[in-house]
ModelCIF file with pLDDT and N, C-alpha, C, O atoms, coordinates in Angstrom:
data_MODEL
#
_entry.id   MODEL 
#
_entity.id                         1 
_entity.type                       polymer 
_entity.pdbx_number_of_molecules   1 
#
_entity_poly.entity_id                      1 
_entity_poly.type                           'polypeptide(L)' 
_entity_poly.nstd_linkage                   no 
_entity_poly.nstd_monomer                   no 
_entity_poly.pdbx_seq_one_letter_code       
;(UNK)(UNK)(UNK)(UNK)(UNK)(UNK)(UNK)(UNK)(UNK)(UNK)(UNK)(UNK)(UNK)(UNK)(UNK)(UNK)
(UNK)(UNK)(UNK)(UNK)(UNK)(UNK)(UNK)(UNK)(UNK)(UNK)(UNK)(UNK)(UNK)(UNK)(UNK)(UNK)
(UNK)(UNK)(UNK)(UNK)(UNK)(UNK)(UNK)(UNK)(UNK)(UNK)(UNK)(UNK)(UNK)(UNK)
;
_entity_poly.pdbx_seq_one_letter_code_can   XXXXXXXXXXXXXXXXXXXXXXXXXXXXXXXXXXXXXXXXXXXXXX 
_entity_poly.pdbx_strand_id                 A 
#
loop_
_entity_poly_seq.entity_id 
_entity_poly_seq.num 
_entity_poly_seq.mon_id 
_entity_poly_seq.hetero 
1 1  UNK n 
1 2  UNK n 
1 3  UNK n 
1 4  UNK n 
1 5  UNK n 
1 6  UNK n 
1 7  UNK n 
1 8  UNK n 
1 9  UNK n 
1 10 UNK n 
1 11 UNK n 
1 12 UNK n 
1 13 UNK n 
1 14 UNK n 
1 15 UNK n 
1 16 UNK n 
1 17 UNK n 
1 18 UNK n 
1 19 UNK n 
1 20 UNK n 
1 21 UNK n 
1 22 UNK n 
1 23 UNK n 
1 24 UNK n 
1 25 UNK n 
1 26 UNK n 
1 27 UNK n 
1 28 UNK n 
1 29 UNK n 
1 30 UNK n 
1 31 UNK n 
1 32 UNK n 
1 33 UNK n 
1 34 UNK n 
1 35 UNK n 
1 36 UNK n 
1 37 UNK n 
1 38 UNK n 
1 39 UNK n 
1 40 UNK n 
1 41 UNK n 
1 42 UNK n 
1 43 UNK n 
1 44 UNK n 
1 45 UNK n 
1 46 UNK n 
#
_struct_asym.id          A 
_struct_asym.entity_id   1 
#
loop_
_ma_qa_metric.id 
_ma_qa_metric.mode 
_ma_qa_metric.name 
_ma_qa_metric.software_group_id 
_ma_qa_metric.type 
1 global pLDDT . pLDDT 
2 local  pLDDT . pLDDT 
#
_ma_qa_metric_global.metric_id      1 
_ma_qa_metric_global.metric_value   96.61 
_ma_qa_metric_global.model_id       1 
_ma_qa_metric_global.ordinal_id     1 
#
loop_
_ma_qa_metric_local.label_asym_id 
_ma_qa_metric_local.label_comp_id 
_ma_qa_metric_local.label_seq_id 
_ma_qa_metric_local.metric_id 
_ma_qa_metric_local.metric_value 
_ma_qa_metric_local.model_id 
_ma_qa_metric_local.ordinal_id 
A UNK 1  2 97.00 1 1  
A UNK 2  2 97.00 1 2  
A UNK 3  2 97.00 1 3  
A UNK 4  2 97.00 1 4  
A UNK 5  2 97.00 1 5  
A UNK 6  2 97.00 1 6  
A UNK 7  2 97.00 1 7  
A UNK 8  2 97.00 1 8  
A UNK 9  2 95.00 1 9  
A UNK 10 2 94.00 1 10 
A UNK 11 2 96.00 1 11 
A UNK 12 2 97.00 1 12 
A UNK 13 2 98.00 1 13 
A UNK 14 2 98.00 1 14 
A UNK 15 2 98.00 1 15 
A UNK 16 2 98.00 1 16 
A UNK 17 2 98.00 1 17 
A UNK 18 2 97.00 1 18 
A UNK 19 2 97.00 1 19 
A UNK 20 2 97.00 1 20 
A UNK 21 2 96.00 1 21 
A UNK 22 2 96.00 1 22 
A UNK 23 2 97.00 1 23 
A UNK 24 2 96.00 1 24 
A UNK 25 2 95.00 1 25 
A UNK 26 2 94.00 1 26 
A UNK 27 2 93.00 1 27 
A UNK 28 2 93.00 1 28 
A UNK 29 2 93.00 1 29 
A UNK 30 2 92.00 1 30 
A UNK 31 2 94.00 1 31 
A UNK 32 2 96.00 1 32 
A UNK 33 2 97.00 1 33 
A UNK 34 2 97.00 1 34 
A UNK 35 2 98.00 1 35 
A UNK 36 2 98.00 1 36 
A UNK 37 2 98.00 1 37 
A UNK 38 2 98.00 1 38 
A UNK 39 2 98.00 1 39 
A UNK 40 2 98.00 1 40 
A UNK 41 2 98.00 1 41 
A UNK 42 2 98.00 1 42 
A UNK 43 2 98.00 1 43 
A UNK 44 2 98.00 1 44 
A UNK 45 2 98.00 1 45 
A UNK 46 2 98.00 1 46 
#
loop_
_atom_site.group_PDB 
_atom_site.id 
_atom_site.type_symbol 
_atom_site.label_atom_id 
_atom_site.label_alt_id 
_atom_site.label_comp_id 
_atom_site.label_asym_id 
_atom_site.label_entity_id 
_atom_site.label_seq_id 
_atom_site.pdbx_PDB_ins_code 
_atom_site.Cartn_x 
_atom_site.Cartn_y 
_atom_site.Cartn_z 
_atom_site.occupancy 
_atom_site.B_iso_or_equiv 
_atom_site.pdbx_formal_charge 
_atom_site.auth_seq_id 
_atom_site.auth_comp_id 
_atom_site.auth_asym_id 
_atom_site.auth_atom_id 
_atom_site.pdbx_PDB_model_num 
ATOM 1   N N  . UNK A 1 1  ? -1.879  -12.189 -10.501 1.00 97.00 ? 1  UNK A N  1 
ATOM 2   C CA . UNK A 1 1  ? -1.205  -12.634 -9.286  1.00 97.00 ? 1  UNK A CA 1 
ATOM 3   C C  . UNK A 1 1  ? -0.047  -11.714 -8.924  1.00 97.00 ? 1  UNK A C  1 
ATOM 4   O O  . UNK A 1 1  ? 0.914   -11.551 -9.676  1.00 97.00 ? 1  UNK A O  1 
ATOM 5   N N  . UNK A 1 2  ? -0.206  -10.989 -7.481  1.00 97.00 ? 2  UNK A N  1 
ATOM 6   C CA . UNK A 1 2  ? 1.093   -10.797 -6.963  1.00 97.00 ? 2  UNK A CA 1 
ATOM 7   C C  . UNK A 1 2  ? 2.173   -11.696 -6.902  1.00 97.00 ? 2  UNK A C  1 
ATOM 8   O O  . UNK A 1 2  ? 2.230   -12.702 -6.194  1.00 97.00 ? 2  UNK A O  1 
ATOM 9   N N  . UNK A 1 3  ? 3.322   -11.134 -7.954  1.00 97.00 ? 3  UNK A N  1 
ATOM 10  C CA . UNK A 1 3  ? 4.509   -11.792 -7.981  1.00 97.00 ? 3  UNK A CA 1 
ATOM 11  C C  . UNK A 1 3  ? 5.591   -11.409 -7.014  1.00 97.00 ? 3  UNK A C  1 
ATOM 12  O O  . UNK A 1 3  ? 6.292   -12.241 -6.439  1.00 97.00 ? 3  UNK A O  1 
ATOM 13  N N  . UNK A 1 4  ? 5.681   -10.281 -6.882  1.00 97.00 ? 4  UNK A N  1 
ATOM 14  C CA . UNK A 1 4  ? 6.544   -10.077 -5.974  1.00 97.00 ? 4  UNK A CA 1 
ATOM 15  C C  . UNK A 1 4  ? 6.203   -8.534  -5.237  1.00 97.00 ? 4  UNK A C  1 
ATOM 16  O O  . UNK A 1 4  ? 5.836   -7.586  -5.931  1.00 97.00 ? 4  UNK A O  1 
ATOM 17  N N  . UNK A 1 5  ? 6.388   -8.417  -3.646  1.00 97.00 ? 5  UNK A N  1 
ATOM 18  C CA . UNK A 1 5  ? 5.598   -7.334  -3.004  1.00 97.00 ? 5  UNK A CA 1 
ATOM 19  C C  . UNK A 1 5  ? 6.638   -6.807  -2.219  1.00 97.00 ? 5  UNK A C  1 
ATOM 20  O O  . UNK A 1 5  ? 7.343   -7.507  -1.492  1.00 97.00 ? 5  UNK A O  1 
ATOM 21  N N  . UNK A 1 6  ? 6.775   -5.315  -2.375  1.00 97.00 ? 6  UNK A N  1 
ATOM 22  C CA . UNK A 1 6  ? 7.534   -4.778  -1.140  1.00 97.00 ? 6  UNK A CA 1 
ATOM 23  C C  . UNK A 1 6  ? 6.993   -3.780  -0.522  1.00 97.00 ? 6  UNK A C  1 
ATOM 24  O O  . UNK A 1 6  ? 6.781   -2.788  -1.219  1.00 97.00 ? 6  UNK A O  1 
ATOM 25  N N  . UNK A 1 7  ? 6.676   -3.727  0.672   1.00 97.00 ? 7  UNK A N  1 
ATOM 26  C CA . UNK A 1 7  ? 6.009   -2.433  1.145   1.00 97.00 ? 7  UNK A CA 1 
ATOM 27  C C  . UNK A 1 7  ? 6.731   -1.488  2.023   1.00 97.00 ? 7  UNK A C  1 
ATOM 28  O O  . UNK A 1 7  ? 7.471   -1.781  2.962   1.00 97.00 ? 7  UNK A O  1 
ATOM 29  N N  . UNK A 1 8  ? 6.258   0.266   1.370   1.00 97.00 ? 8  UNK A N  1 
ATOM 30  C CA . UNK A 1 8  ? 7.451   0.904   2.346   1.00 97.00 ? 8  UNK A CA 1 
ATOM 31  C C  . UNK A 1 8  ? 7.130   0.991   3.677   1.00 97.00 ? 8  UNK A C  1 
ATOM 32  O O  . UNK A 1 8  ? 5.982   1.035   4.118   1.00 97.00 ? 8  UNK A O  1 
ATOM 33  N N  . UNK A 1 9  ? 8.338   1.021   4.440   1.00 95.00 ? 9  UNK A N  1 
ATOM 34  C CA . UNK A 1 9  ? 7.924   1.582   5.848   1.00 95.00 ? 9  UNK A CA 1 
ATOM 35  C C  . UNK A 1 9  ? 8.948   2.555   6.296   1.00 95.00 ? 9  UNK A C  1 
ATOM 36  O O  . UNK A 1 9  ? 9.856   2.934   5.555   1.00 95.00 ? 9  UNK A O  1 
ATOM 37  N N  . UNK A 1 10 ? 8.709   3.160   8.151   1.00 94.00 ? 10 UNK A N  1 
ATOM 38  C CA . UNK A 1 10 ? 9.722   3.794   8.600   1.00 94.00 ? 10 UNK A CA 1 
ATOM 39  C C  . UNK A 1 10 ? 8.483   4.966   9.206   1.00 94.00 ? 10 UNK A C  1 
ATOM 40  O O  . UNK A 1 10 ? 7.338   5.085   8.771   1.00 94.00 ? 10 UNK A O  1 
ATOM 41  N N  . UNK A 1 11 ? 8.996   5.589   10.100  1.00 96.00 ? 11 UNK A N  1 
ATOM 42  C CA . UNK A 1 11 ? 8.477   7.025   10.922  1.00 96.00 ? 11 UNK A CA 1 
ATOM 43  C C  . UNK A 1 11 ? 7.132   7.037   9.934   1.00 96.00 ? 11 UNK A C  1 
ATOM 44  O O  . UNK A 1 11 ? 7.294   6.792   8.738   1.00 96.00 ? 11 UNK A O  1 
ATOM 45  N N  . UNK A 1 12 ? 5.821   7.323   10.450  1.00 97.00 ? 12 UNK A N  1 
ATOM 46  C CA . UNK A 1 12 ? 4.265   7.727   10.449  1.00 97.00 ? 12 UNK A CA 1 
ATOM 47  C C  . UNK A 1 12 ? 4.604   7.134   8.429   1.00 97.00 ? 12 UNK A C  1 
ATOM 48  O O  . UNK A 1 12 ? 4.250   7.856   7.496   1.00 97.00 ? 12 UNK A O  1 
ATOM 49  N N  . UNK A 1 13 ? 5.080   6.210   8.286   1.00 98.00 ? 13 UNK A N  1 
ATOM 50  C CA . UNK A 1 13 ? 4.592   5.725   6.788   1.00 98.00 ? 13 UNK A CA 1 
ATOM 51  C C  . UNK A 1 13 ? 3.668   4.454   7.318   1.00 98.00 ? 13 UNK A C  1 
ATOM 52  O O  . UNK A 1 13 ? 3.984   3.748   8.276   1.00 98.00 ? 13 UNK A O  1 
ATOM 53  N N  . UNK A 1 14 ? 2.519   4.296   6.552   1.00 98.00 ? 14 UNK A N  1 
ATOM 54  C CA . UNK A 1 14 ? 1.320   3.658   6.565   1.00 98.00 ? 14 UNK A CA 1 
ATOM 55  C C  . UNK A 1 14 ? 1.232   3.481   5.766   1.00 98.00 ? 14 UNK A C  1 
ATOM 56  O O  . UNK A 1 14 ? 1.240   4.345   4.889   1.00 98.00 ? 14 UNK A O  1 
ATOM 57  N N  . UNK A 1 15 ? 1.011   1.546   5.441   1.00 98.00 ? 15 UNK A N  1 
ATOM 58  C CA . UNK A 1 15 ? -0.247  1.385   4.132   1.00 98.00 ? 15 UNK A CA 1 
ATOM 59  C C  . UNK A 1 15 ? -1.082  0.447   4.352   1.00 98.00 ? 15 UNK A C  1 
ATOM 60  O O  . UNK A 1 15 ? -0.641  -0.552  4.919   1.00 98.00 ? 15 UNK A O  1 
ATOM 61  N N  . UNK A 1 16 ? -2.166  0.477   4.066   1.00 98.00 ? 16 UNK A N  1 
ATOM 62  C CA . UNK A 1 16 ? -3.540  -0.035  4.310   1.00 98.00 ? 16 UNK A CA 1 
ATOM 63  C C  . UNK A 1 16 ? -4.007  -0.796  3.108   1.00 98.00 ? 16 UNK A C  1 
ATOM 64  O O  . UNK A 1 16 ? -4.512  -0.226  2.140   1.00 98.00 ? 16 UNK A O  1 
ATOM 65  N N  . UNK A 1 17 ? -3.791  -2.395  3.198   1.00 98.00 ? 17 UNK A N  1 
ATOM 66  C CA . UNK A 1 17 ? -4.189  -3.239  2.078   1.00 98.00 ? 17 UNK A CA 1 
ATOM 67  C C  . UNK A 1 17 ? -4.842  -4.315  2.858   1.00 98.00 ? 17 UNK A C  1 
ATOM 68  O O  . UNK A 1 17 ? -5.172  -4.456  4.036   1.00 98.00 ? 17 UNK A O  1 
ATOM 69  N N  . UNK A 1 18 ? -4.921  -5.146  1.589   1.00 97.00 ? 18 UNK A N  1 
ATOM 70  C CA . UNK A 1 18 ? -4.906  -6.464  1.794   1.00 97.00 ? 18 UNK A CA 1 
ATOM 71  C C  . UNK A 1 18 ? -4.576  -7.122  0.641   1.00 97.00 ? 18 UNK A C  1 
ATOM 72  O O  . UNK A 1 18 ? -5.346  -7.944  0.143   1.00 97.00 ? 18 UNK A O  1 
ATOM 73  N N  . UNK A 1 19 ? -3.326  -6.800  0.080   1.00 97.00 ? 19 UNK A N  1 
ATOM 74  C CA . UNK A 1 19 ? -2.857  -7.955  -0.714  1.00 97.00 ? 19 UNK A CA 1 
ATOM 75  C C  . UNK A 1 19 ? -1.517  -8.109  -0.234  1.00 97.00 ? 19 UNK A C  1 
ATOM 76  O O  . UNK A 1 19 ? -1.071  -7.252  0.529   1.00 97.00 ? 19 UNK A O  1 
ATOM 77  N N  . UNK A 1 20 ? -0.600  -9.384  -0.684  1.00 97.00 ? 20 UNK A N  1 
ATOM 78  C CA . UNK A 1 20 ? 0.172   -10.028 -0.214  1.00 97.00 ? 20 UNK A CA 1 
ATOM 79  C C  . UNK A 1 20 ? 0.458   -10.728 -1.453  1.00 97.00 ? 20 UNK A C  1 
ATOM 80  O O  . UNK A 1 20 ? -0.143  -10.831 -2.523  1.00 97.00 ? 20 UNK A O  1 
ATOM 81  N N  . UNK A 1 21 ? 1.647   -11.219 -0.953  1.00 96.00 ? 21 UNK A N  1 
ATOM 82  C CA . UNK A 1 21 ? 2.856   -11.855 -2.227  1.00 96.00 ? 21 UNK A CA 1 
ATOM 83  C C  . UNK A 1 21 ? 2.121   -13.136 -2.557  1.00 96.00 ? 21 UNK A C  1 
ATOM 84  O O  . UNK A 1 21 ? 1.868   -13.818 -1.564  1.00 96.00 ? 21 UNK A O  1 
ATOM 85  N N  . UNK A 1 22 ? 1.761   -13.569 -3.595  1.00 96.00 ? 22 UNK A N  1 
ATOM 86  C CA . UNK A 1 22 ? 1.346   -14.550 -4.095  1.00 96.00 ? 22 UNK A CA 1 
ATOM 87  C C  . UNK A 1 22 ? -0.267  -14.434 -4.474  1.00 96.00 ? 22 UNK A C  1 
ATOM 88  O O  . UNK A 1 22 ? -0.747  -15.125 -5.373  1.00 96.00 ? 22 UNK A O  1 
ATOM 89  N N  . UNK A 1 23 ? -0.923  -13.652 -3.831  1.00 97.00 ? 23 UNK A N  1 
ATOM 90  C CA . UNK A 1 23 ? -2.080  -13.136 -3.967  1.00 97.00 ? 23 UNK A CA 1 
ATOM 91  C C  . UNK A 1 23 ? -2.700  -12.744 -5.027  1.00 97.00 ? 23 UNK A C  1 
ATOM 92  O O  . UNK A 1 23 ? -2.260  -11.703 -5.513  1.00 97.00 ? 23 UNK A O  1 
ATOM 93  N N  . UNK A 1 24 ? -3.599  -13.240 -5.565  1.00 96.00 ? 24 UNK A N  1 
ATOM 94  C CA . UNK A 1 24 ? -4.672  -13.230 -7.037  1.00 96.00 ? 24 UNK A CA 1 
ATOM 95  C C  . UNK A 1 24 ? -5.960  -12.574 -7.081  1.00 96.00 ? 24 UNK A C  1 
ATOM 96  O O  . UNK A 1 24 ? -7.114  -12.949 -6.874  1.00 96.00 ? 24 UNK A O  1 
ATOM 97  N N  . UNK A 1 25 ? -5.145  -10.936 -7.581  1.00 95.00 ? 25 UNK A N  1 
ATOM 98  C CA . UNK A 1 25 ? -6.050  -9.921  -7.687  1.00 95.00 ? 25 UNK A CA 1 
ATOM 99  C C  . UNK A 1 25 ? -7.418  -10.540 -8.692  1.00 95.00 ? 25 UNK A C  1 
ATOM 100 O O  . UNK A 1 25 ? -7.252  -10.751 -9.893  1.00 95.00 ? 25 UNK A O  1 
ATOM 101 N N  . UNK A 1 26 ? -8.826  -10.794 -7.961  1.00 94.00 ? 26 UNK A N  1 
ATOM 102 C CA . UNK A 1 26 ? -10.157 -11.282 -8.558  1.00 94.00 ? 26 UNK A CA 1 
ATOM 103 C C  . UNK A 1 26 ? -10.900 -9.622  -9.946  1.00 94.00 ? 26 UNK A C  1 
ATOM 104 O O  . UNK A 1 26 ? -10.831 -8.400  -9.815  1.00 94.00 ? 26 UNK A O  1 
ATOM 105 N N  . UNK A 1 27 ? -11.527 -10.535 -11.121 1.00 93.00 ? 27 UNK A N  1 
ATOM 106 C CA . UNK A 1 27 ? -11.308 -9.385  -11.408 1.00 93.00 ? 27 UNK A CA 1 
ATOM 107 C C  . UNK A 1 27 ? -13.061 -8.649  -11.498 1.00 93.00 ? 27 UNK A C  1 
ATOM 108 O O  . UNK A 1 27 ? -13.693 -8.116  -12.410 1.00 93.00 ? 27 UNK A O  1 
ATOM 109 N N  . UNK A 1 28 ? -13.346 -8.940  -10.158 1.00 93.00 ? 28 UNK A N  1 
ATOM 110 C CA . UNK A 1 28 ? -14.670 -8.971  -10.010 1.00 93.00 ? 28 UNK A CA 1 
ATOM 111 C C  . UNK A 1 28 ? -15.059 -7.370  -9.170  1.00 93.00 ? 28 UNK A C  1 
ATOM 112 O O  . UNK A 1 28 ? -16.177 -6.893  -8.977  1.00 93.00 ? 28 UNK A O  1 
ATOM 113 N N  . UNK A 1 29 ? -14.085 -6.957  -8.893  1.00 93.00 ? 29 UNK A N  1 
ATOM 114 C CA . UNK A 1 29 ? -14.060 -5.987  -7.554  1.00 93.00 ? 29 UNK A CA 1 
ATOM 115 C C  . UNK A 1 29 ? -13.892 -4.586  -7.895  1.00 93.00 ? 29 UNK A C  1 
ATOM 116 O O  . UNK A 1 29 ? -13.974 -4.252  -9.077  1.00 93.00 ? 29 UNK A O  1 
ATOM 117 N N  . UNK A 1 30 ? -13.631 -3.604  -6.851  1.00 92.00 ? 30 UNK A N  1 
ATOM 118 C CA . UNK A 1 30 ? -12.994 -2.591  -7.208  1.00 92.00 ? 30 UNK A CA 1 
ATOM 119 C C  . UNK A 1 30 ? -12.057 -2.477  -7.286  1.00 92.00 ? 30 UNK A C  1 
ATOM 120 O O  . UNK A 1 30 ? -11.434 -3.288  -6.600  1.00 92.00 ? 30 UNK A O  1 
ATOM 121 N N  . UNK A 1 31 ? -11.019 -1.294  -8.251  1.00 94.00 ? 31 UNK A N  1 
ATOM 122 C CA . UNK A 1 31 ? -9.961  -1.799  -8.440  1.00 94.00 ? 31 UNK A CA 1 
ATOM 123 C C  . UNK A 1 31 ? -8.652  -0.988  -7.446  1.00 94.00 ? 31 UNK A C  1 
ATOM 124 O O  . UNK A 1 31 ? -7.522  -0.827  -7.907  1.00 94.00 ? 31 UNK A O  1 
ATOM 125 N N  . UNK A 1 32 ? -9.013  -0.577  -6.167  1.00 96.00 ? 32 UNK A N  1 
ATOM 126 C CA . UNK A 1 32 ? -8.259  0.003   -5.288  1.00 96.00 ? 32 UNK A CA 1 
ATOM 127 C C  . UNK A 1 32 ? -7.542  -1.028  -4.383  1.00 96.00 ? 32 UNK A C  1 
ATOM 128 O O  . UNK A 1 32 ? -8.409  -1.528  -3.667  1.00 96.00 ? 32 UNK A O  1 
ATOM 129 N N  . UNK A 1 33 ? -6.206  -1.613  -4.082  1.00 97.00 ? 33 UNK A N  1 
ATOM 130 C CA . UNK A 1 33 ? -5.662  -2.430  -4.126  1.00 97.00 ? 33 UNK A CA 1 
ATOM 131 C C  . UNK A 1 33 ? -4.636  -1.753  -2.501  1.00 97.00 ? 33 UNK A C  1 
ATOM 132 O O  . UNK A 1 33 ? -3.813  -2.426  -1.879  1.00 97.00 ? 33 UNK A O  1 
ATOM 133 N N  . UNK A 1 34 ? -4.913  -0.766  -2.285  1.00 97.00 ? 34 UNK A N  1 
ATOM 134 C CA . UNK A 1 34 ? -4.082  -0.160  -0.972  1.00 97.00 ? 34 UNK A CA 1 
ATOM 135 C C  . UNK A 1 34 ? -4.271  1.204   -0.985  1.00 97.00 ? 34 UNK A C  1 
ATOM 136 O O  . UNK A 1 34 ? -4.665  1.783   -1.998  1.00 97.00 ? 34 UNK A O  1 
ATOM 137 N N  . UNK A 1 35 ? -3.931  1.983   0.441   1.00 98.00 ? 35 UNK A N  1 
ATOM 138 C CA . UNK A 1 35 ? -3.695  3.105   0.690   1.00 98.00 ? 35 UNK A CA 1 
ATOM 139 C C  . UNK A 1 35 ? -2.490  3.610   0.811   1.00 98.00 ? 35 UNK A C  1 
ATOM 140 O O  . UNK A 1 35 ? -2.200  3.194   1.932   1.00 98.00 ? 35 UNK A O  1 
ATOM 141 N N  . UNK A 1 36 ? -1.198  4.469   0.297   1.00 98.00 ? 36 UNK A N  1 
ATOM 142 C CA . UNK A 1 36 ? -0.306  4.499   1.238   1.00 98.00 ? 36 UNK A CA 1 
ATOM 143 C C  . UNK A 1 36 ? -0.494  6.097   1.765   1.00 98.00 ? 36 UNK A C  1 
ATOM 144 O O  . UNK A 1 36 ? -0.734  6.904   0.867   1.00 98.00 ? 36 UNK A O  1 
ATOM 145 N N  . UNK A 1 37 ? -0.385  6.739   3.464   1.00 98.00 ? 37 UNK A N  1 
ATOM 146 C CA . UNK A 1 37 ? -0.140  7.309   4.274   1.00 98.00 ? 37 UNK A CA 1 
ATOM 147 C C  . UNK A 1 37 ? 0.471   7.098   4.545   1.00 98.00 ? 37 UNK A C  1 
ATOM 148 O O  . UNK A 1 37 ? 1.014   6.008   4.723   1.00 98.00 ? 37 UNK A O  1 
ATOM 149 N N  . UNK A 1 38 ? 0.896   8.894   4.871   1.00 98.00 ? 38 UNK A N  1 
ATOM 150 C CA . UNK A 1 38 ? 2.500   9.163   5.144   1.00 98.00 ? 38 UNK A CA 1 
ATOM 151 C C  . UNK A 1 38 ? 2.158   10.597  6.344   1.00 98.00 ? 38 UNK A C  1 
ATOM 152 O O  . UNK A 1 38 ? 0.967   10.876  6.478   1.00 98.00 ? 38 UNK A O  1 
ATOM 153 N N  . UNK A 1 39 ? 3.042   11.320  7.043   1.00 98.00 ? 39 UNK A N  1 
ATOM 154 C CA . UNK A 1 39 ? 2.651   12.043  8.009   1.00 98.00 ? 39 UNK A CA 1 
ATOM 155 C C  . UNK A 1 39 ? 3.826   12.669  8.081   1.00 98.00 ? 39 UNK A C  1 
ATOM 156 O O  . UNK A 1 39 ? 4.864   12.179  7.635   1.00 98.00 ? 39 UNK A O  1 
ATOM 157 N N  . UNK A 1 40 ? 3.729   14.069  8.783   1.00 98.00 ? 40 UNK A N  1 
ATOM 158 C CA . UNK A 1 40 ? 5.043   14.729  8.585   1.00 98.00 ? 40 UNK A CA 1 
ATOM 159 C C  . UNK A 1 40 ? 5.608   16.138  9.311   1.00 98.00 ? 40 UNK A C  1 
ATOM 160 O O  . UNK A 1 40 ? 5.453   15.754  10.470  1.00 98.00 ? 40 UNK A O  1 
ATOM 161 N N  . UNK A 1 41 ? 6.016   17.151  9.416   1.00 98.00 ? 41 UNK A N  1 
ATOM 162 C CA . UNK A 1 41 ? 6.284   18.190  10.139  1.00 98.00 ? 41 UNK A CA 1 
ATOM 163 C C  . UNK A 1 41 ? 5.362   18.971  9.594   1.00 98.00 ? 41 UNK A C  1 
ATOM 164 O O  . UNK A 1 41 ? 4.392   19.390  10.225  1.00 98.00 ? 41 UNK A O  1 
ATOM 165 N N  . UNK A 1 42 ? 5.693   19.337  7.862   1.00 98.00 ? 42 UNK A N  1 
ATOM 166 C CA . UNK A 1 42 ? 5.483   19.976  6.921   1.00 98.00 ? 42 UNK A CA 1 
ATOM 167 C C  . UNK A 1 42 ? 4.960   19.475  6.171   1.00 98.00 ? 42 UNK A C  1 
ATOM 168 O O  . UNK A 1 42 ? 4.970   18.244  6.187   1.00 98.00 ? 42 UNK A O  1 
ATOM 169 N N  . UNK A 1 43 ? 4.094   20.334  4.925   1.00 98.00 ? 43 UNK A N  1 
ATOM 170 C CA . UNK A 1 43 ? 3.670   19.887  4.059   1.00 98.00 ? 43 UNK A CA 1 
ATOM 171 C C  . UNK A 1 43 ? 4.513   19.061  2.882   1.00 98.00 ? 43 UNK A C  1 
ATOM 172 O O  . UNK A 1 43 ? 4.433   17.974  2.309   1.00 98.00 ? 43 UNK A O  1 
ATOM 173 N N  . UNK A 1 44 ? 5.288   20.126  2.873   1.00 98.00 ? 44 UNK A N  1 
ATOM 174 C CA . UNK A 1 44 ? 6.573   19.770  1.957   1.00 98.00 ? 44 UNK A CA 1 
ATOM 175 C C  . UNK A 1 44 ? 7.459   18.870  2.397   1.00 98.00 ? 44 UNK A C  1 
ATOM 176 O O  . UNK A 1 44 ? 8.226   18.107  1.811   1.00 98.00 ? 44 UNK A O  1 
ATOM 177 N N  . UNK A 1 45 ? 7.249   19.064  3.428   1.00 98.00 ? 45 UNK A N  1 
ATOM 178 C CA . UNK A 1 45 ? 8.579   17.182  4.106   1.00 98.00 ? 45 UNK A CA 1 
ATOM 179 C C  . UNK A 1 45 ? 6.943   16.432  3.968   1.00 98.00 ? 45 UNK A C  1 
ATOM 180 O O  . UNK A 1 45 ? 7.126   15.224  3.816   1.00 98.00 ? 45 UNK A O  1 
ATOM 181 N N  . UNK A 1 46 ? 5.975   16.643  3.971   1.00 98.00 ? 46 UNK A N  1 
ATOM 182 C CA . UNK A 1 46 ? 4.848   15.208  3.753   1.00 98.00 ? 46 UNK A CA 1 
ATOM 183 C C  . UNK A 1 46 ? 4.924   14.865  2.125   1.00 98.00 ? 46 UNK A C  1 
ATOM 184 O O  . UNK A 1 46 ? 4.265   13.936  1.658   1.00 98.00 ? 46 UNK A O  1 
#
């Protein structure tokens, strides 16, 4: 179980889930749980 969740944000930060605070990872599945994307000038500022 998600106990406690914070997700980053701010300018082209992205994340792509579906879990949420209280939420009871099944242990039937795959085990990829989110994406985070990020975007940027540079490589090095990405």
């Amino acid at each position: 179980t998600i106990t406690k969740l914070h997700i980053p944000g701010g300018p082209s930060v992205r994340f792509d889930t579906a879990i949420y605070q209280d939420y009871s990872i099944p242990p039937y599945y795959d085990s990829m749980i989110g994406k985070l994307i990020v975007q940027a000038r540079t490589r090095d500022y990405a």
